[in-house]
PDB file of N, CA and C in Angstrom:
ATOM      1  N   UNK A   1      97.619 139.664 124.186  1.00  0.00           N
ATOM      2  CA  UNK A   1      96.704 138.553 124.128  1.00  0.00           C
ATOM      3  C   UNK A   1      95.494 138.757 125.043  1.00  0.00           C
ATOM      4  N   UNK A   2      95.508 139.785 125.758  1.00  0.00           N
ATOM      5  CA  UNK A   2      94.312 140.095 126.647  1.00  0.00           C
ATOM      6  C   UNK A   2      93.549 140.607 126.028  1.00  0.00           C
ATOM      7  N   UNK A   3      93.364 141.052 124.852  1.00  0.00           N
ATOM      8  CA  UNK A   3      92.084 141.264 123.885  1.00  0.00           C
ATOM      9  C   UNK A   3      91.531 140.965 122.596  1.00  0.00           C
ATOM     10  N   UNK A   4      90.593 139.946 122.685  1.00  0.00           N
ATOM     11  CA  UNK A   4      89.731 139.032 121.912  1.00  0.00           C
ATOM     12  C   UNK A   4      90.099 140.151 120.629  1.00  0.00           C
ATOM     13  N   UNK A   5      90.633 139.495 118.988  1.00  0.00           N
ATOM     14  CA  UNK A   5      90.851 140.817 118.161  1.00  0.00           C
ATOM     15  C   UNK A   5      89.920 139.447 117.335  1.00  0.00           C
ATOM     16  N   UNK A   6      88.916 139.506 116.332  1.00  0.00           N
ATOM     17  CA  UNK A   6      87.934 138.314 116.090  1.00  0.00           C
ATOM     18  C   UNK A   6      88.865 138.862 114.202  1.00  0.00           C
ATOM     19  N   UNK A   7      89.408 139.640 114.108  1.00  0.00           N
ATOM     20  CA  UNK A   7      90.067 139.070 112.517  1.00  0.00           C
ATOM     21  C   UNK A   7      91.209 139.947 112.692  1.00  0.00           C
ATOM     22  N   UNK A   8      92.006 138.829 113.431  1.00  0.00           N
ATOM     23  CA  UNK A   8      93.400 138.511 113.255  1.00  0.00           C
ATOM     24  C   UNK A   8      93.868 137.997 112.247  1.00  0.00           C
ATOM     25  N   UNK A   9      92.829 137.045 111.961  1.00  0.00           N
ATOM     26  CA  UNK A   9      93.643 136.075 111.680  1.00  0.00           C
ATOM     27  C   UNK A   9      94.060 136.445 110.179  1.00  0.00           C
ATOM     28  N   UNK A  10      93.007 137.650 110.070  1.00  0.00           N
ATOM     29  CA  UNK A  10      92.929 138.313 108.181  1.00  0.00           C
ATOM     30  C   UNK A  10      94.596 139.120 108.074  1.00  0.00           C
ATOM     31  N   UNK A  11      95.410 139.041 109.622  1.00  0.00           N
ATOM     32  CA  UNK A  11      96.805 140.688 109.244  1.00  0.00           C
ATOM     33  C   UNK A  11      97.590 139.636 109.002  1.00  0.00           C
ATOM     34  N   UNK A  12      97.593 138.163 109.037  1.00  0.00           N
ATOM     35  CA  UNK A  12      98.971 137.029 108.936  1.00  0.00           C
ATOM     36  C   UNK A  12      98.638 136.007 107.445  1.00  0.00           C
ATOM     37  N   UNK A  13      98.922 136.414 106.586  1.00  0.00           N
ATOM     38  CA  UNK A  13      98.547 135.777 105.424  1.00  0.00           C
ATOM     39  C   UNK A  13      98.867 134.501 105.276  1.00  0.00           C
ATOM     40  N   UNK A  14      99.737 133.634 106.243  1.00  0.00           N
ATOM     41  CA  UNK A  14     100.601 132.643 105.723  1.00  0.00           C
ATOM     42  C   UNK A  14      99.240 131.737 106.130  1.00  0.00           C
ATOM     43  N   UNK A  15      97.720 131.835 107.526  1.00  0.00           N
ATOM     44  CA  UNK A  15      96.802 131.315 107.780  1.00  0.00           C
ATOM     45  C   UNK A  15      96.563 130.814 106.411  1.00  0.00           C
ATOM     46  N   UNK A  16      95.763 131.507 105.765  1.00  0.00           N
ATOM     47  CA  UNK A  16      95.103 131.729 104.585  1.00  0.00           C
ATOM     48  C   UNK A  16      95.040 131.288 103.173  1.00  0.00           C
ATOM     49  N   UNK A  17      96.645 131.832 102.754  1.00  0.00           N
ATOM     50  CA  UNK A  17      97.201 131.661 101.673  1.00  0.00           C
ATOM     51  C   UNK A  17      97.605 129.784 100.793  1.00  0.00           C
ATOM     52  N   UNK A  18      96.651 129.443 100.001  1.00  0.00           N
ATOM     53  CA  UNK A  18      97.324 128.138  99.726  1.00  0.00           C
ATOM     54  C   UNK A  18      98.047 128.528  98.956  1.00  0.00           C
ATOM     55  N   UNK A  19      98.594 129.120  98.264  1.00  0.00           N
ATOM     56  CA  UNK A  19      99.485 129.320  96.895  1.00  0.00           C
ATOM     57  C   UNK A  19     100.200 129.245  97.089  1.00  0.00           C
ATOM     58  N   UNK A  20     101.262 129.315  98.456  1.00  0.00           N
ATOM     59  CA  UNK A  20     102.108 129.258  99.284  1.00  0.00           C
ATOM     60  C   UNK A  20     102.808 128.147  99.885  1.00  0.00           C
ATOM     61  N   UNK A  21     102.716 127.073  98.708  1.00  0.00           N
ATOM     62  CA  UNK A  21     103.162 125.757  99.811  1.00  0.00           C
ATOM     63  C   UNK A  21     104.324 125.477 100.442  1.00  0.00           C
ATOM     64  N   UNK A  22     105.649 126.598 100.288  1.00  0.00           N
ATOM     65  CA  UNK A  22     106.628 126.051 101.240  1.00  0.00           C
ATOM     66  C   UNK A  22     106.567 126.803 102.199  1.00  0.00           C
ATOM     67  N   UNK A  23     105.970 127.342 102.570  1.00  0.00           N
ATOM     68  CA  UNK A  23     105.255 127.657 104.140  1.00  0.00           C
ATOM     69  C   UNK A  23     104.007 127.097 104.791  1.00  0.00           C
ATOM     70  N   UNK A  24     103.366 126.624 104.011  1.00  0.00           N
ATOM     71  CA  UNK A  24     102.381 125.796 104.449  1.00  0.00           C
ATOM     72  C   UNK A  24     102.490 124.519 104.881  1.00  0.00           C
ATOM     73  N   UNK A  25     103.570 123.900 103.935  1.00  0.00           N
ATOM     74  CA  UNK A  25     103.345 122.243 103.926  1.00  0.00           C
ATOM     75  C   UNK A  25     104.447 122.027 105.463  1.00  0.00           C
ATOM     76  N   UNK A  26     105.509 122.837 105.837  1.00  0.00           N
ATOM     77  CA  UNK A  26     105.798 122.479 107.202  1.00  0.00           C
ATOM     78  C   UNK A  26     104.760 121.993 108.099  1.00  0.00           C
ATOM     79  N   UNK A  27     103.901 123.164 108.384  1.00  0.00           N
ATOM     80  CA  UNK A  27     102.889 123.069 109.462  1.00  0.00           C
ATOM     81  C   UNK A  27     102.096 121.896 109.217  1.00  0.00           C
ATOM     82  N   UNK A  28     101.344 121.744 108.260  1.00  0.00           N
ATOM     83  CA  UNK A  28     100.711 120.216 107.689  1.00  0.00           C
ATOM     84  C   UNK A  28     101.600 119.525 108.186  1.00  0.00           C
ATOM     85  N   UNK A  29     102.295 118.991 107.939  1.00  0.00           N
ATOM     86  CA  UNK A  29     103.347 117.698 108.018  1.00  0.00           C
ATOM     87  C   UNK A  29     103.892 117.969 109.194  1.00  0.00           C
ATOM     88  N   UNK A  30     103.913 118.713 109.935  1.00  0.00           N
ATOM     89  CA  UNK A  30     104.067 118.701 111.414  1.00  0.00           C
ATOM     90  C   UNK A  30     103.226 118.216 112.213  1.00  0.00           C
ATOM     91  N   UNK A  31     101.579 118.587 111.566  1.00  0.00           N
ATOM     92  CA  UNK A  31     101.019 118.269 112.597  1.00  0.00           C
ATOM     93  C   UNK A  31     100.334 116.713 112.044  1.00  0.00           C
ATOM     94  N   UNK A  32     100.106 116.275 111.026  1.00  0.00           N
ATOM     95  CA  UNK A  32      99.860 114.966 110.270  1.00  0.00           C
ATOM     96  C   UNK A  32     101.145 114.110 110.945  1.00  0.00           C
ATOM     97  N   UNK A  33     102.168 114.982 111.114  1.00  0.00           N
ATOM     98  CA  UNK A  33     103.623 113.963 111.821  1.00  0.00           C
ATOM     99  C   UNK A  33     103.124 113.443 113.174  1.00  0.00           C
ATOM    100  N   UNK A  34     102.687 114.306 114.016  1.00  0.00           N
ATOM    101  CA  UNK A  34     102.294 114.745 115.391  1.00  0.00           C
ATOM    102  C   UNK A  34     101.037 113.710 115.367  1.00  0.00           C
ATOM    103  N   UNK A  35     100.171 113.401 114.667  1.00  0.00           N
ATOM    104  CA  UNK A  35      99.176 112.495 115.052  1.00  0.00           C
ATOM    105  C   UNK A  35      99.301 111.571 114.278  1.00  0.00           C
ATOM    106  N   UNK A  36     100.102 110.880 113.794  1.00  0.00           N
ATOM    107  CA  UNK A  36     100.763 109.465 113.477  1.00  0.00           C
ATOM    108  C   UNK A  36     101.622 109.540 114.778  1.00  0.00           C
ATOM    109  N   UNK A  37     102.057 110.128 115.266  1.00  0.00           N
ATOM    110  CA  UNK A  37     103.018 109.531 116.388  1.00  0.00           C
ATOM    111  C   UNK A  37     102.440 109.289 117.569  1.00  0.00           C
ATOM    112  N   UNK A  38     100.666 110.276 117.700  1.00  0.00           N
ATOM    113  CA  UNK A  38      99.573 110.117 118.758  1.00  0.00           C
ATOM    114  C   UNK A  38      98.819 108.773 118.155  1.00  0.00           C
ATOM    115  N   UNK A  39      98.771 108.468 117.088  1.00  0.00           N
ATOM    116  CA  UNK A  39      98.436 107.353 117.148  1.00  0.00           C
ATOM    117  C   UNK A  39      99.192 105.894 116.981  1.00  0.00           C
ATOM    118  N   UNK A  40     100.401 106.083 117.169  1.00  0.00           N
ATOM    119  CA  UNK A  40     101.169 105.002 117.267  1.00  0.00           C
ATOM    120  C   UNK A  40     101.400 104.732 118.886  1.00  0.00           C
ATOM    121  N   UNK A  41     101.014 105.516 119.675  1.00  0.00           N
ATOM    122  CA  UNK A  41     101.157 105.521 121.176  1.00  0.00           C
ATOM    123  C   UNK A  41      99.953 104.928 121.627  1.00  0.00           C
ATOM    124  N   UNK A  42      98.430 105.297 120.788  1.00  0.00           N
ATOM    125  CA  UNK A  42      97.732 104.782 121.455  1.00  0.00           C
ATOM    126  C   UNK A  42      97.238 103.122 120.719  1.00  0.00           C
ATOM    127  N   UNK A  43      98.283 102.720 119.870  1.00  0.00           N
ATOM    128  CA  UNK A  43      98.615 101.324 119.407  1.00  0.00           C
ATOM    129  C   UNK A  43      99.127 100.341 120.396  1.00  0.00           C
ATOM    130  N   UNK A  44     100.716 100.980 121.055  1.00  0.00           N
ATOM    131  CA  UNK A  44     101.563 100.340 121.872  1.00  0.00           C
ATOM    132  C   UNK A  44     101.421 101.417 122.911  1.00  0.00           C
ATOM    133  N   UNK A  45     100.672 101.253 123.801  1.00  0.00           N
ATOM    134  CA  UNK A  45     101.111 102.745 124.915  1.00  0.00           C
ATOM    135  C   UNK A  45     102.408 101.974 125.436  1.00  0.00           C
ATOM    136  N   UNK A  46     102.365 100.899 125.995  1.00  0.00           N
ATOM    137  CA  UNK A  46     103.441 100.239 126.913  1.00  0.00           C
ATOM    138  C   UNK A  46     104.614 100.599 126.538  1.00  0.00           C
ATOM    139  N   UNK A  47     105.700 101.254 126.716  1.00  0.00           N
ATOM    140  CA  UNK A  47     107.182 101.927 126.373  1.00  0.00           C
ATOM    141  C   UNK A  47     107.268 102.762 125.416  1.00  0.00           C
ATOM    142  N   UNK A  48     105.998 103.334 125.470  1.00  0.00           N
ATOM    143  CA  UNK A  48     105.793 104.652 124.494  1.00  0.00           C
ATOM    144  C   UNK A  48     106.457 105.744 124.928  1.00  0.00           C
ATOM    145  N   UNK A  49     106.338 106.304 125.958  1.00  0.00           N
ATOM    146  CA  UNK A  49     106.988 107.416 126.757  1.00  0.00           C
ATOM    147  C   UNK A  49     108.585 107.465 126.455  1.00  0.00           C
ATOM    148  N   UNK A  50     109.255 106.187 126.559  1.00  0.00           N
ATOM    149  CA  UNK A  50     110.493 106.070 125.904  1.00  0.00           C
ATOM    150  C   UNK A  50     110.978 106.042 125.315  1.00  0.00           C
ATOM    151  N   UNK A  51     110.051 105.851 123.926  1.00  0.00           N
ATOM    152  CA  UNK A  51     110.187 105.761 123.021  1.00  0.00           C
ATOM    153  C   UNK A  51     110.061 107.051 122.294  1.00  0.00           C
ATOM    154  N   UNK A  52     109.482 107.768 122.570  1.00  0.00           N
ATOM    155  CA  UNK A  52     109.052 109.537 122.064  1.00  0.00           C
ATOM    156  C   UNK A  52     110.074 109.968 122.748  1.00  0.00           C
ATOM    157  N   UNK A  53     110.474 109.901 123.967  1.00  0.00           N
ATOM    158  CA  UNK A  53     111.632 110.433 124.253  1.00  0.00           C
ATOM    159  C   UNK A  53     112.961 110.910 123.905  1.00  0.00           C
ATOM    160  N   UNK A  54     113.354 109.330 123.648  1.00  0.00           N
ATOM    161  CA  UNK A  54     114.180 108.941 122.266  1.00  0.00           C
ATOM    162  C   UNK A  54     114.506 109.529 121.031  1.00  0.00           C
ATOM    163  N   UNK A  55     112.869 109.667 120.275  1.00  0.00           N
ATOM    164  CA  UNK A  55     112.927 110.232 119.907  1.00  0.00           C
ATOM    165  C   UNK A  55     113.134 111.744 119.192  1.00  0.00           C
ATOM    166  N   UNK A  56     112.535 112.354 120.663  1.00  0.00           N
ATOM    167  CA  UNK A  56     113.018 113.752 120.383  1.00  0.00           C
ATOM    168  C   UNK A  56     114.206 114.210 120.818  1.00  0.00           C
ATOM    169  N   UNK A  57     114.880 113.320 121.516  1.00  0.00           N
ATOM    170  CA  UNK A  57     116.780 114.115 121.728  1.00  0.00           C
ATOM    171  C   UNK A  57     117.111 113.352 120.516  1.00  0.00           C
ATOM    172  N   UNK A  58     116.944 112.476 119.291  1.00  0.00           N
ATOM    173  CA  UNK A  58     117.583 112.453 117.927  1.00  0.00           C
ATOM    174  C   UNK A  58     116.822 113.589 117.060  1.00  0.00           C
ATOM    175  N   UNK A  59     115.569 114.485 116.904  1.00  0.00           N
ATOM    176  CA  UNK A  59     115.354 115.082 116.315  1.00  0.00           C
ATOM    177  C   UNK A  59     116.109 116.772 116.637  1.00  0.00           C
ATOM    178  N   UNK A  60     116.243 117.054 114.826  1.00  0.00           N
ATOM    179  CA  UNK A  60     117.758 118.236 114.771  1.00  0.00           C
ATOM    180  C   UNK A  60     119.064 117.379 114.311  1.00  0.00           C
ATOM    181  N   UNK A  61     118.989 115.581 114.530  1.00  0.00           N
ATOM    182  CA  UNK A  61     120.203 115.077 114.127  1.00  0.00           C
ATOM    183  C   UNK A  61     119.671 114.252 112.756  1.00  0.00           C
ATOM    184  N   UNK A  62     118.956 114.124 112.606  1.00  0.00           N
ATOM    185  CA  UNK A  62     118.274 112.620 111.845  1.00  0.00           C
ATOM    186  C   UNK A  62     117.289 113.196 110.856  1.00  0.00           C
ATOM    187  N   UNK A  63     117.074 112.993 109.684  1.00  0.00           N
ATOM    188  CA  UNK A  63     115.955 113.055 108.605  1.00  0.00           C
ATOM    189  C   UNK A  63     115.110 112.476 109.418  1.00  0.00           C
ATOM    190  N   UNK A  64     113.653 113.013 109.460  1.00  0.00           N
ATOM    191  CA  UNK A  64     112.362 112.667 109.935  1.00  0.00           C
ATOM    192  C   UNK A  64     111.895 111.055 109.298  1.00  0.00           C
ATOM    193  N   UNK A  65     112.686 110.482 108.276  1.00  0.00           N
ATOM    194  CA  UNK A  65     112.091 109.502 107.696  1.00  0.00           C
ATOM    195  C   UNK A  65     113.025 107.920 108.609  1.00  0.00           C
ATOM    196  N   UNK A  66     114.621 108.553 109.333  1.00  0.00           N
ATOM    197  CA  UNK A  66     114.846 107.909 110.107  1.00  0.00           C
ATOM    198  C   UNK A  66     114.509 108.054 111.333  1.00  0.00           C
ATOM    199  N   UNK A  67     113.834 108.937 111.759  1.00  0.00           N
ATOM    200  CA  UNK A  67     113.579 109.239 113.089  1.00  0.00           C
ATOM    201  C   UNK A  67     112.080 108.048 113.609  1.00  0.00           C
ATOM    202  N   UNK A  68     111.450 107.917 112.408  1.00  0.00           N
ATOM    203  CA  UNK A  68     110.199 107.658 112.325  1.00  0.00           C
ATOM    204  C   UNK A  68     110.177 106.066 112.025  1.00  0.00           C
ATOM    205  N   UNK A  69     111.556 105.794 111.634  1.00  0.00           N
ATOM    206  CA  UNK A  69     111.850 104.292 111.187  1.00  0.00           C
ATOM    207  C   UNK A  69     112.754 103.757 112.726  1.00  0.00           C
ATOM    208  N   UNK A  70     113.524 104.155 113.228  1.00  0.00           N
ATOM    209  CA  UNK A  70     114.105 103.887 114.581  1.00  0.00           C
ATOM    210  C   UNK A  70     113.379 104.064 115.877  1.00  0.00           C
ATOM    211  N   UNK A  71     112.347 104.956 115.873  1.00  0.00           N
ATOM    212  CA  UNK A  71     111.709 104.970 117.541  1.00  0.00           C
ATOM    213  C   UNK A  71     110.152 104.597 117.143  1.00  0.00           C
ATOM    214  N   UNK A  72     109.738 104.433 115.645  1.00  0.00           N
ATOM    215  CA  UNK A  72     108.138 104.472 116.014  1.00  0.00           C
ATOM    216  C   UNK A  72     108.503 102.883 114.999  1.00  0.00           C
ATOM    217  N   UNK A  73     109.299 102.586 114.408  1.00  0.00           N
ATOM    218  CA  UNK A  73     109.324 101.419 113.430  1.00  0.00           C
ATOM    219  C   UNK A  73     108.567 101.575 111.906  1.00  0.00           C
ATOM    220  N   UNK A  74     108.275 102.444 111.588  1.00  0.00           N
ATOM    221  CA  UNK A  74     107.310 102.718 110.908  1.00  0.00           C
ATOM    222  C   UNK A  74     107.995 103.441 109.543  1.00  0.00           C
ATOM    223  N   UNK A  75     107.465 102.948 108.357  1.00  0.00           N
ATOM    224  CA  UNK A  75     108.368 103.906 106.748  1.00  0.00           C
ATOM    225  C   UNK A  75     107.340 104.603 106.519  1.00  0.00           C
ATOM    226  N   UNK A  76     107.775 105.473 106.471  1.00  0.00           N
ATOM    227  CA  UNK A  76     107.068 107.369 106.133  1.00  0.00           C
ATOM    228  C   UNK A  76     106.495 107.637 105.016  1.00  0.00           C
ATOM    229  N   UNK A  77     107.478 105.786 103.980  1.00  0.00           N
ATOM    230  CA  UNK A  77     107.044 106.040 102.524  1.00  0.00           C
ATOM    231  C   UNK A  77     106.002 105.251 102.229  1.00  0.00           C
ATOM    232  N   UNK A  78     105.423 104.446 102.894  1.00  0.00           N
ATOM    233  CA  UNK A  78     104.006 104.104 103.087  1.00  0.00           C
ATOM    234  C   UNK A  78     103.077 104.724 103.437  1.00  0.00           C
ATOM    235  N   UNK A  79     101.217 104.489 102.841  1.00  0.00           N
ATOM    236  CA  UNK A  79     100.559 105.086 102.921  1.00  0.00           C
ATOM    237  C   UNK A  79      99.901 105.025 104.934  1.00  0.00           C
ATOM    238  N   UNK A  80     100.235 103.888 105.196  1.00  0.00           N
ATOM    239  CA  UNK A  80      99.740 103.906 106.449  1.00  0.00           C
ATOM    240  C   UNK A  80      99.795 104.579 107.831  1.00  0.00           C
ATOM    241  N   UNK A  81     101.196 104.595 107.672  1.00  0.00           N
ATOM    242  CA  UNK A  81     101.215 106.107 109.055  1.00  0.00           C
ATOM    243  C   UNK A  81     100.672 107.111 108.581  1.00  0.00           C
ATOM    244  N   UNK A  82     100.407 107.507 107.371  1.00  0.00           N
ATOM    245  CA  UNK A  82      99.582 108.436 107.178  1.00  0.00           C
ATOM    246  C   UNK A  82      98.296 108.606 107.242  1.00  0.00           C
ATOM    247  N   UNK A  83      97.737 107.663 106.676  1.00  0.00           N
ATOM    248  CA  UNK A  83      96.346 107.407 106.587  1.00  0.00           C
ATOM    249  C   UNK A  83      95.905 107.359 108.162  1.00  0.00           C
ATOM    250  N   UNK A  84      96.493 106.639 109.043  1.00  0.00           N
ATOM    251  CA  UNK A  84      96.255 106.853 110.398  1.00  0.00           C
ATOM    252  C   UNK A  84      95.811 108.408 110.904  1.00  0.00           C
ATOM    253  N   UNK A  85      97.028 109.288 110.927  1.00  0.00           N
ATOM    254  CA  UNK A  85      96.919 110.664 111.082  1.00  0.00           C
ATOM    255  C   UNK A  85      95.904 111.130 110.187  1.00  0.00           C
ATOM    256  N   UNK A  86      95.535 110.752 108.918  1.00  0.00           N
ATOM    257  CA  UNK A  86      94.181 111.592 108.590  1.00  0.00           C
ATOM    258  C   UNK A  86      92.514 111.310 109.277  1.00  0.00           C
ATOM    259  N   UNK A  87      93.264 109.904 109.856  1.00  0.00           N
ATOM    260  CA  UNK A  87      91.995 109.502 110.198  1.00  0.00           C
ATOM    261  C   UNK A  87      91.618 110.294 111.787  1.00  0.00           C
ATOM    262  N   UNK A  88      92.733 110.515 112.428  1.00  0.00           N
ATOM    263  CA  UNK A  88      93.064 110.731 113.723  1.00  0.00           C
ATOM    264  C   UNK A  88      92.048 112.554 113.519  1.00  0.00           C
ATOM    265  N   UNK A  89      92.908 112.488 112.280  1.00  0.00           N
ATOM    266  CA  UNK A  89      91.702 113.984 112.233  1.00  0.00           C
ATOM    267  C   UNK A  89      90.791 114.142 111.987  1.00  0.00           C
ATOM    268  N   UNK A  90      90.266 113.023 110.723  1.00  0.00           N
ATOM    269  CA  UNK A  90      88.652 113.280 110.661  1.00  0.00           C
ATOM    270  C   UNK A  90      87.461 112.735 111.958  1.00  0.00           C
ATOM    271  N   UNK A  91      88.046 112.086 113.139  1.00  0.00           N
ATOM    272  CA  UNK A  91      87.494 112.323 113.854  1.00  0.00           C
ATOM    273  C   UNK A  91      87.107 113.593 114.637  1.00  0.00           C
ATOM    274  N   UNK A  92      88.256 114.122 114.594  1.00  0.00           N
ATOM    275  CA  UNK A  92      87.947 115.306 115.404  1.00  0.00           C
ATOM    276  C   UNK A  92      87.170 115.961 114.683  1.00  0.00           C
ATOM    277  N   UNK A  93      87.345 116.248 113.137  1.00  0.00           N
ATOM    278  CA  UNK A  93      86.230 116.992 112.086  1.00  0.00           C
ATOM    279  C   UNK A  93      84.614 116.319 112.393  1.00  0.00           C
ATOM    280  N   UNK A  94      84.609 115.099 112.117  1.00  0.00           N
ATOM    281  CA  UNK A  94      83.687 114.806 112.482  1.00  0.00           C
ATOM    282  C   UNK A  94      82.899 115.126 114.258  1.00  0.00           C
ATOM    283  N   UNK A  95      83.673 114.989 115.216  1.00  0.00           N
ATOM    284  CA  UNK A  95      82.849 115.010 116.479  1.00  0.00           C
ATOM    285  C   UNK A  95      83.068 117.024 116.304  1.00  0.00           C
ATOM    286  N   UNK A  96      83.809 117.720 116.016  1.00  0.00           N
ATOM    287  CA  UNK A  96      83.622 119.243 115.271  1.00  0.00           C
ATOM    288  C   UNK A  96      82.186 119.404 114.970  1.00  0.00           C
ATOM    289  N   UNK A  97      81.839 118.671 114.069  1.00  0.00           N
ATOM    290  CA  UNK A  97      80.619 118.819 113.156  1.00  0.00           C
ATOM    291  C   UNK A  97      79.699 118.512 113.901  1.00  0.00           C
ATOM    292  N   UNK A  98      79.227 117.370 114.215  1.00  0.00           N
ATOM    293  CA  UNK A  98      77.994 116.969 115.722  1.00  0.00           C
ATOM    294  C   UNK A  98      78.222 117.651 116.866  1.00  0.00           C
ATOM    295  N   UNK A  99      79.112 118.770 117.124  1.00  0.00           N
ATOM    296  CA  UNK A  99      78.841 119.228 118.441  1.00  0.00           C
ATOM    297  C   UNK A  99      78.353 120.777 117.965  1.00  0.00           C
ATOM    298  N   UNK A 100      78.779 121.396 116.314  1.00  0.00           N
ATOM    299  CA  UNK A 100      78.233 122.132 115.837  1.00  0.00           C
ATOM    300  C   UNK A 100      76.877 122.276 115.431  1.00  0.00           C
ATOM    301  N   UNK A 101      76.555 121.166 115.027  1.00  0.00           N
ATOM    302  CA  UNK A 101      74.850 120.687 114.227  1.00  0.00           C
ATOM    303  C   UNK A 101      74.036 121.601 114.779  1.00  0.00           C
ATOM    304  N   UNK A 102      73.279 122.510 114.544  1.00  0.00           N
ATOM    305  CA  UNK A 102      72.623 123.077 114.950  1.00  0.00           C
ATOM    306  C   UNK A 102      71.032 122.241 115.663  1.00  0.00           C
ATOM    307  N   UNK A 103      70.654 120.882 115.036  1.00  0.00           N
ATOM    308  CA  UNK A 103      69.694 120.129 115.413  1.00  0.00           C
ATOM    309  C   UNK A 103      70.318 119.341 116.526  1.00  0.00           C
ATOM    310  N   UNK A 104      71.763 119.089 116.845  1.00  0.00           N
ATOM    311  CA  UNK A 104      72.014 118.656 117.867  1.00  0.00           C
ATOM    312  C   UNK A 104      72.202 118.939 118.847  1.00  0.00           C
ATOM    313  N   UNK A 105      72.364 120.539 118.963  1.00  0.00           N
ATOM    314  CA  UNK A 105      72.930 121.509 119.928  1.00  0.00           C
ATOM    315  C   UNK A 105      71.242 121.642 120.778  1.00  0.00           C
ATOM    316  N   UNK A 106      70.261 121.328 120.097  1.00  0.00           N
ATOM    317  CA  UNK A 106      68.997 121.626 120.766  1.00  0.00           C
ATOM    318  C   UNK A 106      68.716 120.404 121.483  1.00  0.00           C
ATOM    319  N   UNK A 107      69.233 119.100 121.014  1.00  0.00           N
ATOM    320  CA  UNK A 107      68.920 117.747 121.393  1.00  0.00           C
ATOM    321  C   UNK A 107      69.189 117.957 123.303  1.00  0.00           C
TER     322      UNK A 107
END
């Protein structure tokens, strides 16, 4: 890791590849999981910490759809914990994009 290799990322196909969705859709839904649960903390911070806690010594025992219904209260089969996490990201896409802008970078 001590040397910058700038196309790596071209020798690991699984980056890349959509055709591939049962290797892909883990990582998605890990991390779409991961910011529904960052944004359910910054809903209730107050006994959040305990609540993620909780949560992760039941995960490995529990389907993700009870894990997500017992420590965050929330059904997985609704559009809304989701829609949260996409939103959680298009911010970052978005403040991505204005810190890229090339007319803003001169501002």
């Amino acid at each position: 890791m001590s040397d910058y290799n700038p196309t790596f990322w071209a020798s690991k196909l699984h980056f890349y590849i959509t055709g591939v969705p049962f290797y892909n859709f883990p990582y998605t839904f890990g991390y779409l999981f991961s910011l529904g649960i960052y944004a359910n903390a910054l809903k209730e911070p107050a006994g959040f910490e305990e609540k993620y806690i909780a949560l992760l010594k039941d995960t490995g025992s529990m389907k993700v759809e009870d894990l997500a219904e017992k420590h965050l209260g929330v059904d997985l089969k609704t559009r809304d914990f989701w829609e949260e996490a996409v939103n959680a990201c298009m911010e970052d896409v978005e403040e991505f994009m204005r810190l890229t802008d090339p007319l803003v970078r001169k501002a």
